[in-house]
C-alpha atoms as a PDB file:
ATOM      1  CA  UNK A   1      32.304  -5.445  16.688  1.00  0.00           C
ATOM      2  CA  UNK A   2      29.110  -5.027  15.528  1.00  0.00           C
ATOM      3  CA  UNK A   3      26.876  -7.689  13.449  1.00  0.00           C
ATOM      4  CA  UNK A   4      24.080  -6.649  11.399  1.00  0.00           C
ATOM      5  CA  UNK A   5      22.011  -9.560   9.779  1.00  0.00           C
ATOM      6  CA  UNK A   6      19.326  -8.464   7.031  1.00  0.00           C
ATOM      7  CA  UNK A   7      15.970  -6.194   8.576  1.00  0.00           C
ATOM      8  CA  UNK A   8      15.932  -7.613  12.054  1.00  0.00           C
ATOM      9  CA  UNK A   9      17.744  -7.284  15.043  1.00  0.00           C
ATOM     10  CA  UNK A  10      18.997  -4.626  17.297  1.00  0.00           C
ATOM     11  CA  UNK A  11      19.648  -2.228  14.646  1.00  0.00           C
ATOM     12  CA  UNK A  12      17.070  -2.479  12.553  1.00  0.00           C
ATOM     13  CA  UNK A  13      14.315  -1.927  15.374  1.00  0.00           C
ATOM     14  CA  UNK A  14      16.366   1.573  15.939  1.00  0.00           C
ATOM     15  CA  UNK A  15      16.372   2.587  12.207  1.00  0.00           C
ATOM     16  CA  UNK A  16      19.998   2.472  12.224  1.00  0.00           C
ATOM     17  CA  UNK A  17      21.385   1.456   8.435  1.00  0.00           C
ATOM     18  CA  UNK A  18      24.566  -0.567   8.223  1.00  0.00           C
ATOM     19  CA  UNK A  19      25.859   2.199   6.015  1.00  0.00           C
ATOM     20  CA  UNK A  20      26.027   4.530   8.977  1.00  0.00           C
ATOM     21  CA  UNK A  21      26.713   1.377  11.415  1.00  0.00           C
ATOM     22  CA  UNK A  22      30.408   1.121   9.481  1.00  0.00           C
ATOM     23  CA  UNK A  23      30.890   4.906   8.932  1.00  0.00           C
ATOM     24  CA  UNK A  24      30.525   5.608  12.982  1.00  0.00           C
ATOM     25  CA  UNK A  25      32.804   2.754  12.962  1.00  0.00           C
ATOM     26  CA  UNK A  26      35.735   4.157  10.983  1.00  0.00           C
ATOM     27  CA  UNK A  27      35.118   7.423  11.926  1.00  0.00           C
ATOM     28  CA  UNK A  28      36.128   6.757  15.496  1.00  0.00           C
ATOM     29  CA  UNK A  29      39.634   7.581  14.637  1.00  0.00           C
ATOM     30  CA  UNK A  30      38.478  11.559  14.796  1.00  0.00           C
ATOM     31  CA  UNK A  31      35.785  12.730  16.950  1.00  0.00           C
ATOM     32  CA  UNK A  32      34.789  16.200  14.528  1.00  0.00           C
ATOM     33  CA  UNK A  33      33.739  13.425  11.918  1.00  0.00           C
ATOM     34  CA  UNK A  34      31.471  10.936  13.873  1.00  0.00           C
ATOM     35  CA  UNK A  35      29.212  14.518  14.802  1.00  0.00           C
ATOM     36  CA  UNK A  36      29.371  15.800  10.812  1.00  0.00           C
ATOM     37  CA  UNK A  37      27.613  12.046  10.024  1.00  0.00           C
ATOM     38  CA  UNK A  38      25.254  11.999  12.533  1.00  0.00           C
ATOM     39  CA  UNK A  39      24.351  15.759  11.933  1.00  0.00           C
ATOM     40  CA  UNK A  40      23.908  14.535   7.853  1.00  0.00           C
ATOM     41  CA  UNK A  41      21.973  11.783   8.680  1.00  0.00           C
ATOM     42  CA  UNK A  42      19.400  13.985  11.283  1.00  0.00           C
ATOM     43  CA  UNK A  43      18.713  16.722   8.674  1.00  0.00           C
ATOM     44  CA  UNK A  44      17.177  13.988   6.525  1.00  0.00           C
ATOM     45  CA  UNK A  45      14.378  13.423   9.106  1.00  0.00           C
ATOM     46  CA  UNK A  46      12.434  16.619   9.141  1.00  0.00           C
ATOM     47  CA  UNK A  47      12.914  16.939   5.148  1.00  0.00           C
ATOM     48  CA  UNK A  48      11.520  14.048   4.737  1.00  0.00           C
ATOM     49  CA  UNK A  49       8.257  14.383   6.758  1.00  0.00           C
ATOM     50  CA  UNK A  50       8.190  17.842   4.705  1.00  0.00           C
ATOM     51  CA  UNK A  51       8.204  15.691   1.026  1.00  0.00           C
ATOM     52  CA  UNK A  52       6.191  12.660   2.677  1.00  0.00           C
ATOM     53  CA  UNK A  53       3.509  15.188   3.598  1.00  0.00           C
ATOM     54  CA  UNK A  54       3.608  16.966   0.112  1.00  0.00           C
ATOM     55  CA  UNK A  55       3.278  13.577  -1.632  1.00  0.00           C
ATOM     56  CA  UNK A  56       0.399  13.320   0.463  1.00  0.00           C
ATOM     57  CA  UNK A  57      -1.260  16.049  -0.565  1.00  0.00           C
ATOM     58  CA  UNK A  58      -0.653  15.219  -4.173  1.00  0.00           C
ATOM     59  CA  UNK A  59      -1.869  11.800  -3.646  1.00  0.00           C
ATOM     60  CA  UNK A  60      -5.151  12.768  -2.156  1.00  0.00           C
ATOM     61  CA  UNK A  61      -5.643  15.654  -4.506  1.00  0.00           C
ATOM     62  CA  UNK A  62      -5.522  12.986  -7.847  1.00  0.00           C
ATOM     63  CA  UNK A  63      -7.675  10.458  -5.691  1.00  0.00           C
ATOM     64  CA  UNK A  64     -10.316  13.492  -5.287  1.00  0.00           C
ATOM     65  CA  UNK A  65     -10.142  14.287  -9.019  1.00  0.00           C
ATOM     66  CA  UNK A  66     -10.555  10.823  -9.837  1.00  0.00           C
ATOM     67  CA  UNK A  67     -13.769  10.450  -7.372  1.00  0.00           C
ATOM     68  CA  UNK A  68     -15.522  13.531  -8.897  1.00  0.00           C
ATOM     69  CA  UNK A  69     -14.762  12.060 -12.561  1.00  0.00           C
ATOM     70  CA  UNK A  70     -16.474   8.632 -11.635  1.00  0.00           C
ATOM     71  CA  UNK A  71     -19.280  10.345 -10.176  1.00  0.00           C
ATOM     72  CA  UNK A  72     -19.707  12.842 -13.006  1.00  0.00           C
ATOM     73  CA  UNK A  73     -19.450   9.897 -15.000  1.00  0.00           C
ATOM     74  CA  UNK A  74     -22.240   7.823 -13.592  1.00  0.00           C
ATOM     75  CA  UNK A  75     -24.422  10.771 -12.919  1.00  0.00           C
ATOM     76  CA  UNK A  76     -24.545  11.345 -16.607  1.00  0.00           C
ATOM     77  CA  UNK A  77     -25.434   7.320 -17.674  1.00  0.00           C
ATOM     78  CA  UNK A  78     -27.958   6.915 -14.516  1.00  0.00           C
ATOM     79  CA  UNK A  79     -31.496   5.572 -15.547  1.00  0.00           C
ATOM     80  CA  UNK A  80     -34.121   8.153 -14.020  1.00  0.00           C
ATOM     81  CA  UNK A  81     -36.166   5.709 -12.104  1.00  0.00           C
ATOM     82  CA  UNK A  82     -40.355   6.350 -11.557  1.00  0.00           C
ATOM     83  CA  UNK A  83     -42.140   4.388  -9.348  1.00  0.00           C
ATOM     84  CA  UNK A  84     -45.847   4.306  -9.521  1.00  0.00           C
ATOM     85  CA  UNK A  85     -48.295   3.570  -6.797  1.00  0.00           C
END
């Protein structure tokens, strides 16, 4: 049997969810099924570096916009200063 308690554990430090834990589990019965799970559960890996890294992008891209409208924005209100000897 296997015992899953909350975040920690032996599972948990593998990445393994319980949801896949119990389907393994039943799908023991037939062999052809435990592979078509695991293969499921592996695609979902390299998609989702490929949406993490486009999120990313978009993230830094509104960060940027937002930096350049600050600075345009204090550009236009900054005092000249004039220092005189």
């Amino acid at each position: 049997k296997i015992y899953v308690r909350g975040q920690h554990g032996y599972w948990a430090s593998l990445r393994i969810e319980p949801d896949l834990i119990s389907q393994i589990k039943e799908a023991q019965k037939e062999d052809s099924e435990i592979w078509t799970i695991v293969r499921e559960r592996v695609i979902e890996g390299p998609e989702m570096i490929k949406v993490t890294n486009a999120k990313v992008a978009v993230a830094k891209e509104k960060l940027k916009e937002a930096r350049t409208r600050q600075k345009s924005y204090a550009d236009k209100h900054r005092r000249s200063l004039e220092f005189q000897p």
